[in-house]
Protein backbone atom coordinates (compact mmCIF):
# COMPACT_ATOMS: atom_id res chain seq x y z
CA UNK A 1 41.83 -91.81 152.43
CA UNK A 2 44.40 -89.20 150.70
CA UNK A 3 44.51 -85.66 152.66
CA UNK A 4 44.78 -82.17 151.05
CA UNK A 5 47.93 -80.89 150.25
CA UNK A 6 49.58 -84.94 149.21
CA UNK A 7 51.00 -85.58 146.22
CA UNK A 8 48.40 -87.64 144.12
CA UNK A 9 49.38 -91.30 143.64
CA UNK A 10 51.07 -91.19 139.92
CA UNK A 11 49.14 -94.53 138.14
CA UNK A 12 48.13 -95.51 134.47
CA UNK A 13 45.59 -97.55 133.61
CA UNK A 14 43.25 -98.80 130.47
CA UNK A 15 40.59 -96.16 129.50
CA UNK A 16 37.42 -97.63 127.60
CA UNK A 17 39.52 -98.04 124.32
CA UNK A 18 42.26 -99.99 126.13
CA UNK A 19 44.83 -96.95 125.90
CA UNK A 20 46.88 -96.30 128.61
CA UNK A 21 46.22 -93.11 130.75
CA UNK A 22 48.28 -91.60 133.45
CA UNK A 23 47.84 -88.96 136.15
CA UNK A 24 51.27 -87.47 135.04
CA UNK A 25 49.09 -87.21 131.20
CA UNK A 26 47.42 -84.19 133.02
CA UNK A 27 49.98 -81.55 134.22
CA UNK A 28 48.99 -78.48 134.02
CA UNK A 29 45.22 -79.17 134.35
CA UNK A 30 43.56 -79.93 137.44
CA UNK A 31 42.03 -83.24 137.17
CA UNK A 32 38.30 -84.13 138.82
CA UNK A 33 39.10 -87.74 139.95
CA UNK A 34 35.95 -89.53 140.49
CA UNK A 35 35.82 -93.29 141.63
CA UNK A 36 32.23 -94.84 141.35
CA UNK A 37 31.24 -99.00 142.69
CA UNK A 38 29.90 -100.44 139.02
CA UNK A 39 29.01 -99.18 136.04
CA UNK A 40 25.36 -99.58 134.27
CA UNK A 41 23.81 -98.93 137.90
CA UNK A 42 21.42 -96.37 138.67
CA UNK A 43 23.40 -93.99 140.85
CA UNK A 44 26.64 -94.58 139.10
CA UNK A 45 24.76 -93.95 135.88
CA UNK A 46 22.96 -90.79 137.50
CA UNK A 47 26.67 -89.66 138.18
CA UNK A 48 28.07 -90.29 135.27
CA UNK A 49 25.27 -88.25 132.75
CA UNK A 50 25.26 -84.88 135.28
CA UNK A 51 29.49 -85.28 135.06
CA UNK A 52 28.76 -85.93 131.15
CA UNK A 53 26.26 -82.88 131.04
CA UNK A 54 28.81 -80.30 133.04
CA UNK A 55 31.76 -81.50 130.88
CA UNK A 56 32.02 -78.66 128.55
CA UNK A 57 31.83 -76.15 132.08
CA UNK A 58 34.51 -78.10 133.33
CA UNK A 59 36.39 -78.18 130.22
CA UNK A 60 35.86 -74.42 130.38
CA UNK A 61 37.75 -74.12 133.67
CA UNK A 62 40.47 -76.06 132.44
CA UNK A 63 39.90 -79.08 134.45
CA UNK A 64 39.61 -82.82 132.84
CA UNK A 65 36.98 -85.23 134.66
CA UNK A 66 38.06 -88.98 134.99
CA UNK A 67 36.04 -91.65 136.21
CA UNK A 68 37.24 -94.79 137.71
CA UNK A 69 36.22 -98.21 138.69
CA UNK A 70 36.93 -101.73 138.66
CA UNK A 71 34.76 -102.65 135.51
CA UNK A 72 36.39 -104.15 132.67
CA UNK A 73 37.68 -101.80 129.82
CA UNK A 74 34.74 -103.49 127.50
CA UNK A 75 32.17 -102.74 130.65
CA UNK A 76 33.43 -99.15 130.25
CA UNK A 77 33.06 -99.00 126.32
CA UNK A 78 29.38 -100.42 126.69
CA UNK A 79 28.85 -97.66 129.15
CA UNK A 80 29.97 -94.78 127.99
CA UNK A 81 28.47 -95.73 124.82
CA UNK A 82 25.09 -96.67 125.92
CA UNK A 83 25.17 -92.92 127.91
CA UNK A 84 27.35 -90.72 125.27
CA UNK A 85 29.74 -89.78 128.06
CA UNK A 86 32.50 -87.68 126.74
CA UNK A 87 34.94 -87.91 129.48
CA UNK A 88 37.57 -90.61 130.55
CA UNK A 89 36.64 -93.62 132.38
CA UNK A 90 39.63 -96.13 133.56
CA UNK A 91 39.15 -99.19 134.04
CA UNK A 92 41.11 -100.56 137.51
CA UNK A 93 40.30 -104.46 137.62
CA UNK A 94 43.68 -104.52 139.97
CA UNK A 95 42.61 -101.89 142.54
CA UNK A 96 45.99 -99.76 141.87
CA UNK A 97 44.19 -96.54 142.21
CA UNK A 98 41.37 -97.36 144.13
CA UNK A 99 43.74 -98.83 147.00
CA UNK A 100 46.14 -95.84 146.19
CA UNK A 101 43.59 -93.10 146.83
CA UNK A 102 41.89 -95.44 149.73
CA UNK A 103 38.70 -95.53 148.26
CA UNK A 104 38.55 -99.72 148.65
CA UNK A 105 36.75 -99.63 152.15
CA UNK A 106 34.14 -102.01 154.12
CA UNK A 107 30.76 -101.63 153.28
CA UNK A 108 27.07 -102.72 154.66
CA UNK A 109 24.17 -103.13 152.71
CA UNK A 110 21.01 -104.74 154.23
CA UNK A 111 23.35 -106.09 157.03
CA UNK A 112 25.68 -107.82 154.44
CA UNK A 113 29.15 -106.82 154.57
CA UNK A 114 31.92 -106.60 152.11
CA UNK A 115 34.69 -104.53 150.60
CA UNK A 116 33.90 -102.28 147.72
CA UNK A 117 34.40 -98.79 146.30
CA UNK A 118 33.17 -95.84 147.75
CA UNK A 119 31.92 -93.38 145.91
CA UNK A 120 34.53 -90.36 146.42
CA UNK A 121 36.25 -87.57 144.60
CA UNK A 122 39.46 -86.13 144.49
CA UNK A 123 40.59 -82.56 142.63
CA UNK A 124 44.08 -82.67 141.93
CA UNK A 125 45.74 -79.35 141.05
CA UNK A 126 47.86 -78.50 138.29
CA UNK A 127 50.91 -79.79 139.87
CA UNK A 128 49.81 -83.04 141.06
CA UNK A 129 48.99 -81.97 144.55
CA UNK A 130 45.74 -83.36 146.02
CA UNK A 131 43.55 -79.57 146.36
CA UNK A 132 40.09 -81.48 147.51
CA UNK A 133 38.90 -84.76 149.18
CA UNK A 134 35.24 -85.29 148.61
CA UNK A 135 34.40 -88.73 150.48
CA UNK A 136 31.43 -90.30 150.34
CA UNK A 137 29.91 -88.35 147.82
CA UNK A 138 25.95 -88.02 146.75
CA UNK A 139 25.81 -89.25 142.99
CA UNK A 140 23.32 -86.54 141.70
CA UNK A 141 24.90 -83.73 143.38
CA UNK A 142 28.30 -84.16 143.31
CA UNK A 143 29.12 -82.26 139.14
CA UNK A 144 27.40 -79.36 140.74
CA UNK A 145 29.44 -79.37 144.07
CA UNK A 146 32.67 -79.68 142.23
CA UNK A 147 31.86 -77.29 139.75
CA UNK A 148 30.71 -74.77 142.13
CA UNK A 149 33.97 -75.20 143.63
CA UNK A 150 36.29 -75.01 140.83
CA UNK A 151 34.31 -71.79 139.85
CA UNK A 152 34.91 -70.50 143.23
CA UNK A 153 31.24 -70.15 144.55
């Protein structure tokens, strides 16, 4: 996983509309990176509403929240629909981010193992430099954690 103080992996991928969107889109704001396993499942969709429910805070202190996972740009679409989430959500069938940022890791679950996304957020400062590393993060706490941190609480 990416340390403090690196430059952020430049990448551009599909959002839910198929447009491309890149980190480099964003200078000037500091970005809350989010990557999240699937969408449409209960903790990622927990995630997802308290990020959609913050958005106008975070908006507020000038920083832009983008979620990412491997889902399909459709997948996306259907979600963000189905939840009225007004941020961006990239869809990253390829892994180019997710292996970038190091967020593709081993995982157990009932003694099955297998590679997948952890759930993990980055904040990435107005010049592109990685400012927070948030790994293995709890989906119904982690808007408030970042928010109390941008605010400076």
């Amino acid at each position: 996983m990416l340390e403090v103080g690196t430059k952020a992996p430049e990448f551009t991928l599909p959002d839910k509309d198929g447009n491309p969107i890149s980190l480099s889109d964003f200078a000037g704001k500091k970005v809350v990176l989010y990557f999240y396993p699937k969408d449409n499942t209960p903790s990622c969709t927990r995630q997802a509403l308290a990020f959609a429910g913050a958005n106008g805070e975070f908006n507020a202190l000038n920083a832009v929240v983008i979620g990412v996972s491997k889902d399909s740009t459709a997948s996306h679409q259907r979600f963000a629909e189905k939840n009225s989430l007004p941020f961006i959500l990239l869809s990253d069938p390829e892994l180019t981010a997710i292996q970038a940022y190091g967020v593709w890791q081993e995982k157990k679950n009932y003694g099955k193992v297998y590679m997948g996304v952890t759930r993990s957020t980055f904040v990435i400062d107005e010049e592109g430099r990685i400012e927070k590393v948030m790994p293995k993060v709890k989906p119904d706490t982690n808007a408030a954690e970042l928010l109390a941190y941008l605010a400076g609480k």
